[in-house]
PDB file of N, CA and C in Angstrom:
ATOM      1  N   UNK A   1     -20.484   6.432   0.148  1.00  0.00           N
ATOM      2  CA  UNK A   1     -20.753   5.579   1.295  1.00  0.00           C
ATOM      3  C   UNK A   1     -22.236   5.239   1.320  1.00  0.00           C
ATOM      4  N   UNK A   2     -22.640   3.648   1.952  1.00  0.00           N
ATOM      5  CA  UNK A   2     -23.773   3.345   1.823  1.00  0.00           C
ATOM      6  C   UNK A   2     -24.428   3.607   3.202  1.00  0.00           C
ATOM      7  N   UNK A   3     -25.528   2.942   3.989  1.00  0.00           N
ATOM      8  CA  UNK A   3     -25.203   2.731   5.166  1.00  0.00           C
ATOM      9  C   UNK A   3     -26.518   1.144   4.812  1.00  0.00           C
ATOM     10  N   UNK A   4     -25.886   0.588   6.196  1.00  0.00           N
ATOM     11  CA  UNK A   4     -25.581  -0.901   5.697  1.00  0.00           C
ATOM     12  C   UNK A   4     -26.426  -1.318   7.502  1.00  0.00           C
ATOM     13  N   UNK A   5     -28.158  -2.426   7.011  1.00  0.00           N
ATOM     14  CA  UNK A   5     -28.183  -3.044   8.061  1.00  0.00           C
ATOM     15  C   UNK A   5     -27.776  -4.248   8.777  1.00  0.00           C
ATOM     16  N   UNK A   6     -26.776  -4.407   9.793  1.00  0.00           N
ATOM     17  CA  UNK A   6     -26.490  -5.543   9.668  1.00  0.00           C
ATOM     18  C   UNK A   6     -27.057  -6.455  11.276  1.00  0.00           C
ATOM     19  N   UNK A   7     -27.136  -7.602  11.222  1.00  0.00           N
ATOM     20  CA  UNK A   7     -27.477  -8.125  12.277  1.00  0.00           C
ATOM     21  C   UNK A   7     -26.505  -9.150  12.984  1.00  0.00           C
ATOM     22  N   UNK A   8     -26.426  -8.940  14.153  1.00  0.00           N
ATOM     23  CA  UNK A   8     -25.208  -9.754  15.354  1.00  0.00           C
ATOM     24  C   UNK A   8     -26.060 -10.712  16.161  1.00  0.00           C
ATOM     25  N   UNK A   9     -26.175 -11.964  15.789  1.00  0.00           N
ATOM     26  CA  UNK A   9     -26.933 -12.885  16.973  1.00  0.00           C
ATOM     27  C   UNK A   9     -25.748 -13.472  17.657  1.00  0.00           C
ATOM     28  N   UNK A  10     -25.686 -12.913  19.123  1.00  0.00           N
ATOM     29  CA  UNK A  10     -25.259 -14.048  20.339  1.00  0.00           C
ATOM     30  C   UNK A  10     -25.702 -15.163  20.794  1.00  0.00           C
ATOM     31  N   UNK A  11     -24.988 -16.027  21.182  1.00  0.00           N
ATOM     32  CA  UNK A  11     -25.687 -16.998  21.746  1.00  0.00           C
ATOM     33  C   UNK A  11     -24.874 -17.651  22.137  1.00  0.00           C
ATOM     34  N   UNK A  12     -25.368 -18.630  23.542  1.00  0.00           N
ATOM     35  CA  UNK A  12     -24.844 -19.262  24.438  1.00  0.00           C
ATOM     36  C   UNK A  12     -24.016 -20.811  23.635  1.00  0.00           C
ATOM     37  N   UNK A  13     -22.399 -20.912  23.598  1.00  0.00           N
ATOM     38  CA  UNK A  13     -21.834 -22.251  23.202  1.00  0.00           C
ATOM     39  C   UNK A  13     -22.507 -23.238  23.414  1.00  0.00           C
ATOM     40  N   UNK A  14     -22.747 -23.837  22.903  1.00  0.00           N
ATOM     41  CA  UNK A  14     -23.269 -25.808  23.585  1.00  0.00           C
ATOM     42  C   UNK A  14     -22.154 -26.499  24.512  1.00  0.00           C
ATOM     43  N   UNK A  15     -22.873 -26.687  25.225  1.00  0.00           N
ATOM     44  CA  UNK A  15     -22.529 -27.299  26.679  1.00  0.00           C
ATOM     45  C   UNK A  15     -22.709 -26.243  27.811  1.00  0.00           C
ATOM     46  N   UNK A  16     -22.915 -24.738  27.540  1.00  0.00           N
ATOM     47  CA  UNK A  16     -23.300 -23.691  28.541  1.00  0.00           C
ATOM     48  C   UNK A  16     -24.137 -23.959  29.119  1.00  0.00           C
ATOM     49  N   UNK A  17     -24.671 -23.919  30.437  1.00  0.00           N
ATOM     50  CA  UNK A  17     -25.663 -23.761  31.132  1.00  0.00           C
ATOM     51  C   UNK A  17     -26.561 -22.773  30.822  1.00  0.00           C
ATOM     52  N   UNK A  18     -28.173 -22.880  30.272  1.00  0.00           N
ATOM     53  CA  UNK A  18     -28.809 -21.631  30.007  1.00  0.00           C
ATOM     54  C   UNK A  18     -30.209 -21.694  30.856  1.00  0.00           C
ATOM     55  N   UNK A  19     -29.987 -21.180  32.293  1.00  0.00           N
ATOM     56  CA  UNK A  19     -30.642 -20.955  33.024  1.00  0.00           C
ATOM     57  C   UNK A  19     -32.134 -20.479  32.722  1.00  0.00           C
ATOM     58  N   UNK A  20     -32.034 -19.456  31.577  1.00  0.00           N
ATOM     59  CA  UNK A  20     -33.214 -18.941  31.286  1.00  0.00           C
ATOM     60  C   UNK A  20     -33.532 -19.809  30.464  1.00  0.00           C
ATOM     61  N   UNK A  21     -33.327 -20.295  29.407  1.00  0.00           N
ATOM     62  CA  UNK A  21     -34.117 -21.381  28.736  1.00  0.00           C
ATOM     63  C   UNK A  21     -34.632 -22.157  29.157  1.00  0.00           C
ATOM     64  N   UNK A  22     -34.422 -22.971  30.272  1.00  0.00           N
ATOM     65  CA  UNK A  22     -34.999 -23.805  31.049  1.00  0.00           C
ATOM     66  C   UNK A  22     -36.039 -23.228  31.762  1.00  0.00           C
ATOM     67  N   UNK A  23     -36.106 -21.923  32.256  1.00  0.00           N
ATOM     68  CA  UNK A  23     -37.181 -21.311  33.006  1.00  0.00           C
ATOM     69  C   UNK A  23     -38.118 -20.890  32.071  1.00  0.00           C
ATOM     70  N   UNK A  24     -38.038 -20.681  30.928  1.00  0.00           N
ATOM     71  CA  UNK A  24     -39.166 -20.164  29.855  1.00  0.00           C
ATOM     72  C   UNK A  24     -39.549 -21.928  29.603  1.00  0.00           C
ATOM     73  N   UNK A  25     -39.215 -22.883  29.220  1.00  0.00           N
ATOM     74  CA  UNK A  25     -39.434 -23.959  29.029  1.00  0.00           C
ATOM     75  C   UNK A  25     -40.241 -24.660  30.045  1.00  0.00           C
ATOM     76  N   UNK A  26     -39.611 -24.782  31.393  1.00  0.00           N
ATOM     77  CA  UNK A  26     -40.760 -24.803  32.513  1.00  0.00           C
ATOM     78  C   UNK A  26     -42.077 -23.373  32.423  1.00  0.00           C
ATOM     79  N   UNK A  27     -42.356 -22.870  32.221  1.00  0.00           N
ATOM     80  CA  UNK A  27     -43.103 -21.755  32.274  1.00  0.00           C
ATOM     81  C   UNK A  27     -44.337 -22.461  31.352  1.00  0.00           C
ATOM     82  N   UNK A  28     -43.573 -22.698  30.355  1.00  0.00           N
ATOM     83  CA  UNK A  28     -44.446 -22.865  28.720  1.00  0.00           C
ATOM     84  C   UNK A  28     -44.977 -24.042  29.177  1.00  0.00           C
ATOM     85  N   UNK A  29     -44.371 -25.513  29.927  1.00  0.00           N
ATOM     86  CA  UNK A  29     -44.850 -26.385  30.135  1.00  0.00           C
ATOM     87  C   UNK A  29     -46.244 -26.443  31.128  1.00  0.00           C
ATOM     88  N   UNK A  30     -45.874 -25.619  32.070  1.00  0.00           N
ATOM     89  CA  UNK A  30     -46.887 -25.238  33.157  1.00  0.00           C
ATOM     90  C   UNK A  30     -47.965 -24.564  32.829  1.00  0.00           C
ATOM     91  N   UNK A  31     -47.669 -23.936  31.498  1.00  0.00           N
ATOM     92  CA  UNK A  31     -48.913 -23.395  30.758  1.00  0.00           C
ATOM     93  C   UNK A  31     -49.558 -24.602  30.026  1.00  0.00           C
ATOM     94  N   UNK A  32     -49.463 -25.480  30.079  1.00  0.00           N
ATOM     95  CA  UNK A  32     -50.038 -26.595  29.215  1.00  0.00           C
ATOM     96  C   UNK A  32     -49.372 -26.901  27.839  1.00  0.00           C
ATOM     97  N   UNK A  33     -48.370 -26.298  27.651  1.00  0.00           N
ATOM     98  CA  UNK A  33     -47.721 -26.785  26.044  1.00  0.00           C
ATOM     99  C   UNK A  33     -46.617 -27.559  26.553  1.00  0.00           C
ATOM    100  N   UNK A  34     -47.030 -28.963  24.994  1.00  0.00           N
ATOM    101  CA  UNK A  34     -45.871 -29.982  25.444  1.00  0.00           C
ATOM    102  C   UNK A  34     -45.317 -30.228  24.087  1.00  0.00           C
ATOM    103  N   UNK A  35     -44.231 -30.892  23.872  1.00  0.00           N
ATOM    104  CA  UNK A  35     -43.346 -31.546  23.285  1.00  0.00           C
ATOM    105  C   UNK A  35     -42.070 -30.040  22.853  1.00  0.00           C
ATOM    106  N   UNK A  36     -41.931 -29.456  23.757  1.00  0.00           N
ATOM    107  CA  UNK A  36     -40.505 -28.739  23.863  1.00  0.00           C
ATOM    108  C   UNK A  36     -39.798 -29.629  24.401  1.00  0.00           C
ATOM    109  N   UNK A  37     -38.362 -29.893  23.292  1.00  0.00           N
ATOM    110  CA  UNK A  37     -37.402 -30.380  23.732  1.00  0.00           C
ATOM    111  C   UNK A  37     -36.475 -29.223  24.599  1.00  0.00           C
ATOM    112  N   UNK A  38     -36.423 -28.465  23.873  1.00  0.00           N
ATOM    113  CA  UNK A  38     -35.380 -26.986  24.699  1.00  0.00           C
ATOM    114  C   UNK A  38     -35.513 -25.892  24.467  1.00  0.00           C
ATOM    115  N   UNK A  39     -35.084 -24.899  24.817  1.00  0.00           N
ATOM    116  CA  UNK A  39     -35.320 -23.468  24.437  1.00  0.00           C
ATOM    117  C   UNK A  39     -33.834 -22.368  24.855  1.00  0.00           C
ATOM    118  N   UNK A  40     -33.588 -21.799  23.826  1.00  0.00           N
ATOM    119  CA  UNK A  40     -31.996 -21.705  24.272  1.00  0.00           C
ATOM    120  C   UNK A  40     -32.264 -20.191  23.626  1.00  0.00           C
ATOM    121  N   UNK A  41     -31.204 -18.967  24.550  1.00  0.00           N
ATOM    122  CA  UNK A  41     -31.691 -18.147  24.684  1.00  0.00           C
ATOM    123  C   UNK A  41     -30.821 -17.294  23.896  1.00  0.00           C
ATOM    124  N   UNK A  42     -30.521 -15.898  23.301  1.00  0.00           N
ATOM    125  CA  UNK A  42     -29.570 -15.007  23.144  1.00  0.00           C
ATOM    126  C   UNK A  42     -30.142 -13.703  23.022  1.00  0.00           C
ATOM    127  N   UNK A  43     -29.511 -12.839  22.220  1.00  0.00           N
ATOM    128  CA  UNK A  43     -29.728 -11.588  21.975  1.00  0.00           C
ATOM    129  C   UNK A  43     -29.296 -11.259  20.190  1.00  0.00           C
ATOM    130  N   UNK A  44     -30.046 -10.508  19.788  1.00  0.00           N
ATOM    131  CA  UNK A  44     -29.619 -10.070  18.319  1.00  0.00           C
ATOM    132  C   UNK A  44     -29.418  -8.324  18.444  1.00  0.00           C
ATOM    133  N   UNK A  45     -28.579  -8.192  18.041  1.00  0.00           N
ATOM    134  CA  UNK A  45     -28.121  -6.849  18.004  1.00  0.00           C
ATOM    135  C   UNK A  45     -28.498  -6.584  16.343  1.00  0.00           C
ATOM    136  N   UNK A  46     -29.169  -5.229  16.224  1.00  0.00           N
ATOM    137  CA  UNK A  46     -29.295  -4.674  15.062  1.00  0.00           C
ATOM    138  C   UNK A  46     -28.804  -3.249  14.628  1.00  0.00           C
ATOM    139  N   UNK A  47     -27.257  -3.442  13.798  1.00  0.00           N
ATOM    140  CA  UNK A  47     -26.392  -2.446  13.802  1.00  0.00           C
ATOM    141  C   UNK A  47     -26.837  -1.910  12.248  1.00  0.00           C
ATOM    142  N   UNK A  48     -26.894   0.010  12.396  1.00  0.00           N
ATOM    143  CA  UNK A  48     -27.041   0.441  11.613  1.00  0.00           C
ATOM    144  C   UNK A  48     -25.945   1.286  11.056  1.00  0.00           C
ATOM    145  N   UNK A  49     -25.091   0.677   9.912  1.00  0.00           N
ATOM    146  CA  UNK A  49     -23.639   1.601  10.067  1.00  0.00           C
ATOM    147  C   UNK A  49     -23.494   1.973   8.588  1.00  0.00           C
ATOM    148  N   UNK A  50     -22.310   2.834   8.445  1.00  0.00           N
ATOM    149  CA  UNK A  50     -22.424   3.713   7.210  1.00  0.00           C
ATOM    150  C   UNK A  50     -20.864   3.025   6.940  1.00  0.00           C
ATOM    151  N   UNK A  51     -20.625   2.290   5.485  1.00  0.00           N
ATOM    152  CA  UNK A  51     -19.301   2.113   5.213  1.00  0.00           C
ATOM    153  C   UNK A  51     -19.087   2.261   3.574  1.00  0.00           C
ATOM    154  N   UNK A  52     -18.047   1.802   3.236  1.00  0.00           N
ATOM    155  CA  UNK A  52     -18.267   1.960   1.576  1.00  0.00           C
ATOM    156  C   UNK A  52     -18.562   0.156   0.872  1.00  0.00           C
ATOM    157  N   UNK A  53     -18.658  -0.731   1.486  1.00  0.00           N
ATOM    158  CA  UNK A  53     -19.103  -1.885   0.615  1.00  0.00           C
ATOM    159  C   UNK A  53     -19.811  -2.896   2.130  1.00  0.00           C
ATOM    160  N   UNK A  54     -20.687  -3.454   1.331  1.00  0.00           N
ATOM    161  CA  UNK A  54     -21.067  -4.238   2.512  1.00  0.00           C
ATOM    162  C   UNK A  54     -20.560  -5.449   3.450  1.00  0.00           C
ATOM    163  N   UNK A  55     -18.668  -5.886   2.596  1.00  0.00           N
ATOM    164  CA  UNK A  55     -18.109  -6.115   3.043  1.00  0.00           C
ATOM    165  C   UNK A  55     -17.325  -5.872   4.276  1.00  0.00           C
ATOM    166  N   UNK A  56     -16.888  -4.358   4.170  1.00  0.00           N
ATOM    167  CA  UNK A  56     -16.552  -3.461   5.226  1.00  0.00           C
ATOM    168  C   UNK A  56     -17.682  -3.542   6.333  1.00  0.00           C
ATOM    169  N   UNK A  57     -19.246  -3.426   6.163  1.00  0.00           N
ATOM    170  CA  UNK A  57     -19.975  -3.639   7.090  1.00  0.00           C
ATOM    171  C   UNK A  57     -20.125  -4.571   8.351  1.00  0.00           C
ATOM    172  N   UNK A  58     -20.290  -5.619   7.519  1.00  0.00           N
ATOM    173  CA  UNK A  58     -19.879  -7.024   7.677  1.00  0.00           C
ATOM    174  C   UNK A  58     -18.646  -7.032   8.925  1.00  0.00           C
ATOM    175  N   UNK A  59     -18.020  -7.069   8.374  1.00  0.00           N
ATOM    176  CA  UNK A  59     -16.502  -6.901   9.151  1.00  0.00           C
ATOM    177  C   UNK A  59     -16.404  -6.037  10.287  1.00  0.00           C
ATOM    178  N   UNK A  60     -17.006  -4.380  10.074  1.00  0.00           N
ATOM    179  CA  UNK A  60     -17.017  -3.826  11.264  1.00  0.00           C
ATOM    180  C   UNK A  60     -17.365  -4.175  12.639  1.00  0.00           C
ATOM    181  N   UNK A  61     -19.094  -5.122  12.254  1.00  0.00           N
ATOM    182  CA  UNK A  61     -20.188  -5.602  13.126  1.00  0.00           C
ATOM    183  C   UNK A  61     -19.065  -7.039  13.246  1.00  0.00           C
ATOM    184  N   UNK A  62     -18.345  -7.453  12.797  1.00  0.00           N
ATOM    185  CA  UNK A  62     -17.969  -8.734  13.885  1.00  0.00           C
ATOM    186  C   UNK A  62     -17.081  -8.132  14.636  1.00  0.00           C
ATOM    187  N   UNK A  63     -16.000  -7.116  14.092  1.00  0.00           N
ATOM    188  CA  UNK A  63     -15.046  -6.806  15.387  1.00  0.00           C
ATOM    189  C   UNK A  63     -15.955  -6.241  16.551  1.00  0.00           C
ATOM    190  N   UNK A  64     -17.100  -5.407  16.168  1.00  0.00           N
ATOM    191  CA  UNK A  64     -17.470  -4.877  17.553  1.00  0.00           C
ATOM    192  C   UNK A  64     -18.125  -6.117  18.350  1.00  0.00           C
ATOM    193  N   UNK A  65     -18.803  -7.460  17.661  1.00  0.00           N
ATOM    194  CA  UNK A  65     -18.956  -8.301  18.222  1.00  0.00           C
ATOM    195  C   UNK A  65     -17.781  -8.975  19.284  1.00  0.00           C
ATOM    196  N   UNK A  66     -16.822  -8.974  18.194  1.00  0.00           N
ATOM    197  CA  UNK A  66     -15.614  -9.745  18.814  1.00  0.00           C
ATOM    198  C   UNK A  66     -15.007  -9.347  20.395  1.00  0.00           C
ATOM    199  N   UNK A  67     -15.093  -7.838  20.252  1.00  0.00           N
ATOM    200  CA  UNK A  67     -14.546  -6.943  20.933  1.00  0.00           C
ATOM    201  C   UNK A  67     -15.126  -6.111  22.240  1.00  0.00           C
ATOM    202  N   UNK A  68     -16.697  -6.957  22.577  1.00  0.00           N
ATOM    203  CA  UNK A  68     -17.944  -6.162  23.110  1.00  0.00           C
ATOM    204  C   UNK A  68     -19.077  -7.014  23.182  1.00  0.00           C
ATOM    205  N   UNK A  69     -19.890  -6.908  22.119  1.00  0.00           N
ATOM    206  CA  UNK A  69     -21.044  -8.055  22.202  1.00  0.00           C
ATOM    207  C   UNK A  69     -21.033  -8.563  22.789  1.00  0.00           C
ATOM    208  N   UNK A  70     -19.882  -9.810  22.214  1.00  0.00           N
ATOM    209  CA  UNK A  70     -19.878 -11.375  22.859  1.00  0.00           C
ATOM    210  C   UNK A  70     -18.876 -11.572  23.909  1.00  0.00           C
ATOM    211  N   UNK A  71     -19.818 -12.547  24.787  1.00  0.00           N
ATOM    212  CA  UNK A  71     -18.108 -13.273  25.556  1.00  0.00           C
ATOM    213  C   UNK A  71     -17.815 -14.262  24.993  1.00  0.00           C
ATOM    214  N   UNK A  72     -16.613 -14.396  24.650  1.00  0.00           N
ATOM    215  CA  UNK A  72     -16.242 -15.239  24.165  1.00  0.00           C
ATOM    216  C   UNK A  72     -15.223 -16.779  24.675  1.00  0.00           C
ATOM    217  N   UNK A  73     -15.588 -16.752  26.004  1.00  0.00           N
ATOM    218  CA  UNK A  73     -15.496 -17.413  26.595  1.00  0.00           C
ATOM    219  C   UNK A  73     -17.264 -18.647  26.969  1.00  0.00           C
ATOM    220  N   UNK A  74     -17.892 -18.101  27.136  1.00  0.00           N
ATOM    221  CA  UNK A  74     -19.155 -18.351  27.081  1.00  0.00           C
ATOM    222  C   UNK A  74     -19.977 -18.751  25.953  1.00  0.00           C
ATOM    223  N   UNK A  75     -20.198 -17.288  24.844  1.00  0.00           N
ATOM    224  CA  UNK A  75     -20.529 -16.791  24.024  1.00  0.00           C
ATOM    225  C   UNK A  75     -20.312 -17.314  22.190  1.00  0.00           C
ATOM    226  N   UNK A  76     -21.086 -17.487  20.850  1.00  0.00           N
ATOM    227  CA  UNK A  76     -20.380 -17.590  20.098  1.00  0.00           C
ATOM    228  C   UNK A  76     -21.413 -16.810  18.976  1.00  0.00           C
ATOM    229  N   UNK A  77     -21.288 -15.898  17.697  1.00  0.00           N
ATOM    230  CA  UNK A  77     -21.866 -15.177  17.736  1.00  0.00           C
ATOM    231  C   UNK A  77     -22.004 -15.618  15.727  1.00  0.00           C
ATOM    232  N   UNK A  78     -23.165 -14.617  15.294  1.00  0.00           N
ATOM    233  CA  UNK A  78     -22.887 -14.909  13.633  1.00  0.00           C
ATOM    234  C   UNK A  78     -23.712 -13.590  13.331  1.00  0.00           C
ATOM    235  N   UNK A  79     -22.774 -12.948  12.179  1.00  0.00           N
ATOM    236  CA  UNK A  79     -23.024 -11.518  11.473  1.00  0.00           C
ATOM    237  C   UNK A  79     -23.274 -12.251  10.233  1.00  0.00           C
ATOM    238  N   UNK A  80     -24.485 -10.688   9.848  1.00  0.00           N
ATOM    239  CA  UNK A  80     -25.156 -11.241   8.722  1.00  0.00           C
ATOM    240  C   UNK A  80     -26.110  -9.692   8.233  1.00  0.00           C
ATOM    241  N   UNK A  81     -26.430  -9.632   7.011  1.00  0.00           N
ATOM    242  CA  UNK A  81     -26.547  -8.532   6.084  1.00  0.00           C
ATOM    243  C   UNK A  81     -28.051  -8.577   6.770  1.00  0.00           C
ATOM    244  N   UNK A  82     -28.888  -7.363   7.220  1.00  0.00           N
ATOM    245  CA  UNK A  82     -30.567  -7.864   7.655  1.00  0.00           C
ATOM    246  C   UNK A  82     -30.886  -7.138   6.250  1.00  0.00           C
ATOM    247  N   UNK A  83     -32.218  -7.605   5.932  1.00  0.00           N
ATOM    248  CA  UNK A  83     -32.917  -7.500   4.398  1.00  0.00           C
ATOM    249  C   UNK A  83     -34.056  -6.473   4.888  1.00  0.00           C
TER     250      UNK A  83
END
């Protein structure tokens, strides 16, 4: 068995309302920086797991995404090997 880093970014569907992006975007503007079109927000989860191929890894980190992480009503998410 290896153990395997993998990374889970969430993030808000398009067409979601992202309240906080807009408030960091007003923020940044009010600080004097311009030409932000948008700023759209999530979370990256960084899973450290022990499996036998990094396939299996892979796979683990989306079900717990699938299953936890994300809403998936809201939510849409992408697993990926971190280097």
């Amino acid at each position: 068995m290896s153990y395997f880093k993998i990374n889970v970014e969430v993030r808000l569907k398009k067409g979601v309302h992202d309240p906080q992006g807009e408030t960091i975007k007003r923020a940044l503007e009010n600080l004097g920086y311009s030409g932000i079109k948008s700023i759209n927000t999530g979370k990256v989860f960084t899973i450290k797991l022990e499996a036998e191929t990094e396939e299996q890894a892979l796979q683990a980190a989306r079900i717990y995404a699938d299953r936890l992480l994300a809403n998936p009503v809201i939510e849409e998410f992408t697993v990926e090997k971190r280097t």
